[in-house]
N, C-alpha and C. Protein backbone atom coordinates (compact mmCIF):
# COMPACT_ATOMS: atom_id res chain seq x y z
N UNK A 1 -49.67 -6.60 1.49
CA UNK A 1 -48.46 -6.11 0.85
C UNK A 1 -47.81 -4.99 1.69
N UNK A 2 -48.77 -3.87 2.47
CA UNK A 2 -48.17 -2.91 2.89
C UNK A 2 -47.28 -3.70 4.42
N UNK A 3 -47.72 -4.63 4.80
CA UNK A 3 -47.31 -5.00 6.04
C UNK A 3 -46.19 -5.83 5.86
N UNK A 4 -45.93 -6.44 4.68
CA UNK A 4 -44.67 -7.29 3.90
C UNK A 4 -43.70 -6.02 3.75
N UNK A 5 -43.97 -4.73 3.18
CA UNK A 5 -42.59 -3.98 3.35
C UNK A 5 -42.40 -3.50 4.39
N UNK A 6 -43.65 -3.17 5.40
CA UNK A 6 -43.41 -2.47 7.06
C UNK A 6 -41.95 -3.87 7.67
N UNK A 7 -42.23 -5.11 7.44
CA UNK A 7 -41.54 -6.14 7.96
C UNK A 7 -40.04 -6.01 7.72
N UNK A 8 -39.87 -5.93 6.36
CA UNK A 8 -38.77 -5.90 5.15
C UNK A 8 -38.24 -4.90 5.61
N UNK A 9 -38.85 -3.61 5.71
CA UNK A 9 -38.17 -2.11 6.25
C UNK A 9 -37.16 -2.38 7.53
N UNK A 10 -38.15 -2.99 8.59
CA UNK A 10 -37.44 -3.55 9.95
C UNK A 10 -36.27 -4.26 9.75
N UNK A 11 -36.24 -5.46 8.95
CA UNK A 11 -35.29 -6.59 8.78
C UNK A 11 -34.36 -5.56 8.26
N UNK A 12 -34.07 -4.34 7.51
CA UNK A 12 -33.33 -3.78 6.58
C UNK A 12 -32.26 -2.71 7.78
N UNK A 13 -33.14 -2.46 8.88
CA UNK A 13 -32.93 -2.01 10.28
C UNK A 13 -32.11 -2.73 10.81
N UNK A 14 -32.33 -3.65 11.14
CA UNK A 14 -31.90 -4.83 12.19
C UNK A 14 -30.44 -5.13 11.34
N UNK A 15 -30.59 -5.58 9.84
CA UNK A 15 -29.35 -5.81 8.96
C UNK A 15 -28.18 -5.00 8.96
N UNK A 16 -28.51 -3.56 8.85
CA UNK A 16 -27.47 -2.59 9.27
C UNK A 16 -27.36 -2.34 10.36
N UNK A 17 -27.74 -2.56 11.72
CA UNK A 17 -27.90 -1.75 12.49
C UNK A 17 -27.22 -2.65 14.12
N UNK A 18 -27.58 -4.10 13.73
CA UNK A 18 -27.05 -5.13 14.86
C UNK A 18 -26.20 -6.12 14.32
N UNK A 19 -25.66 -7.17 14.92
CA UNK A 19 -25.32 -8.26 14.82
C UNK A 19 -25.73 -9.38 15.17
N UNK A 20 -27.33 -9.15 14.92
CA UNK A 20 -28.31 -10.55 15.11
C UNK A 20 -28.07 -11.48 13.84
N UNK A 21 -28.40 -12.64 14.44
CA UNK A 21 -28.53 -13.70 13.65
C UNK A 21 -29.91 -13.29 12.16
N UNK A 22 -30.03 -13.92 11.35
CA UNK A 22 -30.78 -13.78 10.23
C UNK A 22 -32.18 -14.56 10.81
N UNK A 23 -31.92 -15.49 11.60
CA UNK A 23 -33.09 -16.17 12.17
C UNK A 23 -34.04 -15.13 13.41
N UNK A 24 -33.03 -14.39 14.18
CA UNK A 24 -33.36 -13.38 15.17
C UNK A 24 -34.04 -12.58 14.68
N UNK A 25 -33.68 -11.73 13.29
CA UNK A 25 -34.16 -10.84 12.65
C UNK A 25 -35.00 -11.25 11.64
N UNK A 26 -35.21 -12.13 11.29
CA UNK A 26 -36.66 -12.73 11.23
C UNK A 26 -38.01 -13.23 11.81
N UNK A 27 -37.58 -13.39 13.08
CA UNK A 27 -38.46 -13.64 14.02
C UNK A 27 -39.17 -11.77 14.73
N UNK A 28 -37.93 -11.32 14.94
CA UNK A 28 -37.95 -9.65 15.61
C UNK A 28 -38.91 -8.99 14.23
N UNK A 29 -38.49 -8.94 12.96
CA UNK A 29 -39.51 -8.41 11.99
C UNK A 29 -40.30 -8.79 11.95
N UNK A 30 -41.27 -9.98 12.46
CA UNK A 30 -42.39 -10.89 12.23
C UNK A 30 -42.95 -11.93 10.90
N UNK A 31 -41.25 -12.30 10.79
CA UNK A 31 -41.59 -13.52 9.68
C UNK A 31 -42.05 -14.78 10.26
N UNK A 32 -42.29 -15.80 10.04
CA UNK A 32 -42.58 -17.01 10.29
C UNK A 32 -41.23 -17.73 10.54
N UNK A 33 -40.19 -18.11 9.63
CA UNK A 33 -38.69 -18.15 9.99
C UNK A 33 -38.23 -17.57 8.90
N UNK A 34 -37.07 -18.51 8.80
CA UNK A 34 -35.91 -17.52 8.05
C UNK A 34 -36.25 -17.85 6.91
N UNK A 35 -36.43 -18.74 5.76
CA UNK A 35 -36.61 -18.69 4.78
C UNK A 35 -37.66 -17.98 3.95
N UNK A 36 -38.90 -18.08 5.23
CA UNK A 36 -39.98 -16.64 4.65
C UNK A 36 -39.53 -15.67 4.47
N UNK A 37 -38.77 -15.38 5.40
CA UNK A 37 -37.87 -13.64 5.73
C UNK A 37 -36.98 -13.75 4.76
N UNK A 38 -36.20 -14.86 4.04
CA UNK A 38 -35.24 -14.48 3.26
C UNK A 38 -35.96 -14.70 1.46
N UNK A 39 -36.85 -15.38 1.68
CA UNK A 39 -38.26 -15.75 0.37
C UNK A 39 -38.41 -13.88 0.01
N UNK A 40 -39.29 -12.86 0.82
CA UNK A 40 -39.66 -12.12 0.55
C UNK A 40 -38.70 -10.99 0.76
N UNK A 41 -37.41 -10.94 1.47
CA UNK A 41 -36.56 -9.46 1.24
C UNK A 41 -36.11 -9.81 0.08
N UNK A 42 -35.62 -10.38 -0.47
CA UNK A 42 -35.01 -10.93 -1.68
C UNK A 42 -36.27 -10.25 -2.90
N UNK A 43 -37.17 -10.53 -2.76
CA UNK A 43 -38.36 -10.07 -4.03
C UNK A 43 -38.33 -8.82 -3.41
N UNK A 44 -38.06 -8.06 -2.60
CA UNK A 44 -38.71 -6.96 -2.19
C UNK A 44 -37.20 -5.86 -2.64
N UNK A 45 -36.45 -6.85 -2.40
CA UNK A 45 -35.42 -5.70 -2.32
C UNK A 45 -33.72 -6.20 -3.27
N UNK A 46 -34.40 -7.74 -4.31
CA UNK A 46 -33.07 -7.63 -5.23
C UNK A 46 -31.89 -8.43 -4.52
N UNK A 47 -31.52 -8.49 -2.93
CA UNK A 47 -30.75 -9.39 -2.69
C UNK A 47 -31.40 -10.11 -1.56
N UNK A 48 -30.16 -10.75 -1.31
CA UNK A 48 -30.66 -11.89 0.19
C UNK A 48 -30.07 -10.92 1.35
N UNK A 49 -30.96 -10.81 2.66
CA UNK A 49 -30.42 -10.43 3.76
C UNK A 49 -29.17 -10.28 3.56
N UNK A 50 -27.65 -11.08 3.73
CA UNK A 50 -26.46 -11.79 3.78
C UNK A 50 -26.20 -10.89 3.14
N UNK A 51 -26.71 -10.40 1.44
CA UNK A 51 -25.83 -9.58 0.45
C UNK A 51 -26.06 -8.35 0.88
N UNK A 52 -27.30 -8.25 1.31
CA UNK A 52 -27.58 -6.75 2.52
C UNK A 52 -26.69 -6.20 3.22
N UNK A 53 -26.63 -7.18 4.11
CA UNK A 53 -25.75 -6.46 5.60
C UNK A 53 -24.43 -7.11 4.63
N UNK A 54 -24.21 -7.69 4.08
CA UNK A 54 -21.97 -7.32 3.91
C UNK A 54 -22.17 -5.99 2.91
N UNK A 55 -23.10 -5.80 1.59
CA UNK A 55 -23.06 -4.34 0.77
C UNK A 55 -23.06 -3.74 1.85
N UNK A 56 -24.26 -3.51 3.14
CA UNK A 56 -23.97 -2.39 3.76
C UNK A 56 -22.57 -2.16 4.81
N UNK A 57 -22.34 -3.02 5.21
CA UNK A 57 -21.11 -3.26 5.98
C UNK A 57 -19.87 -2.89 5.39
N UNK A 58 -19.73 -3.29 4.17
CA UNK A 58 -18.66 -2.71 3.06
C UNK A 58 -18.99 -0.92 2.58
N UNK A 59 -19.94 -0.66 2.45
CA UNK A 59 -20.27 0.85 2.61
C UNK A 59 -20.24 1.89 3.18
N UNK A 60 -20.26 1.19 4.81
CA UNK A 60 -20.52 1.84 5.60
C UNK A 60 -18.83 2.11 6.25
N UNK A 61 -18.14 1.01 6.15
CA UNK A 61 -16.68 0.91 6.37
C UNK A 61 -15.63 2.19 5.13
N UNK A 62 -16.84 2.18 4.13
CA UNK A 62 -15.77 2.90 3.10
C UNK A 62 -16.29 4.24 3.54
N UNK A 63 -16.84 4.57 4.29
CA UNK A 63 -17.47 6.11 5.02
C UNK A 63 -16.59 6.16 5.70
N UNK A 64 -16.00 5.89 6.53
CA UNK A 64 -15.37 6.14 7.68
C UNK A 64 -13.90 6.88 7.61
């Protein structure tokens, strides 16, 4: 479990932080592919990757 949010933490990195693909940043966090990676941020954290990075993208735009 602790190594499922160390992963999730990364992917949450990568989501705000680049413009990698969801498959890239699943592989770079150490999921198996994308649907593992999108299986467990989703339980871990309430949305899908996708609703991640546009909330944060829309957030981060209303900072500016």
């Amino acid at each position: 479990k602790f190594l499922l949010s160390v992963r999730v933490e990364r992917a949450r990195y990568l989501l705000a932080k680049t413009t990698a693909t969801l498959g890239e940043i699943a592989m770079e966090a150490g999921f198996y592919d994308q649907s593992h990676f999108t299986r467990h941020f989703r339980r871990l954290t309430g949305l899908t990757p996708r609703m991640y990075r546009t909330q944060f993208q829309t957030n981060r735009s209303a900072d500016r």
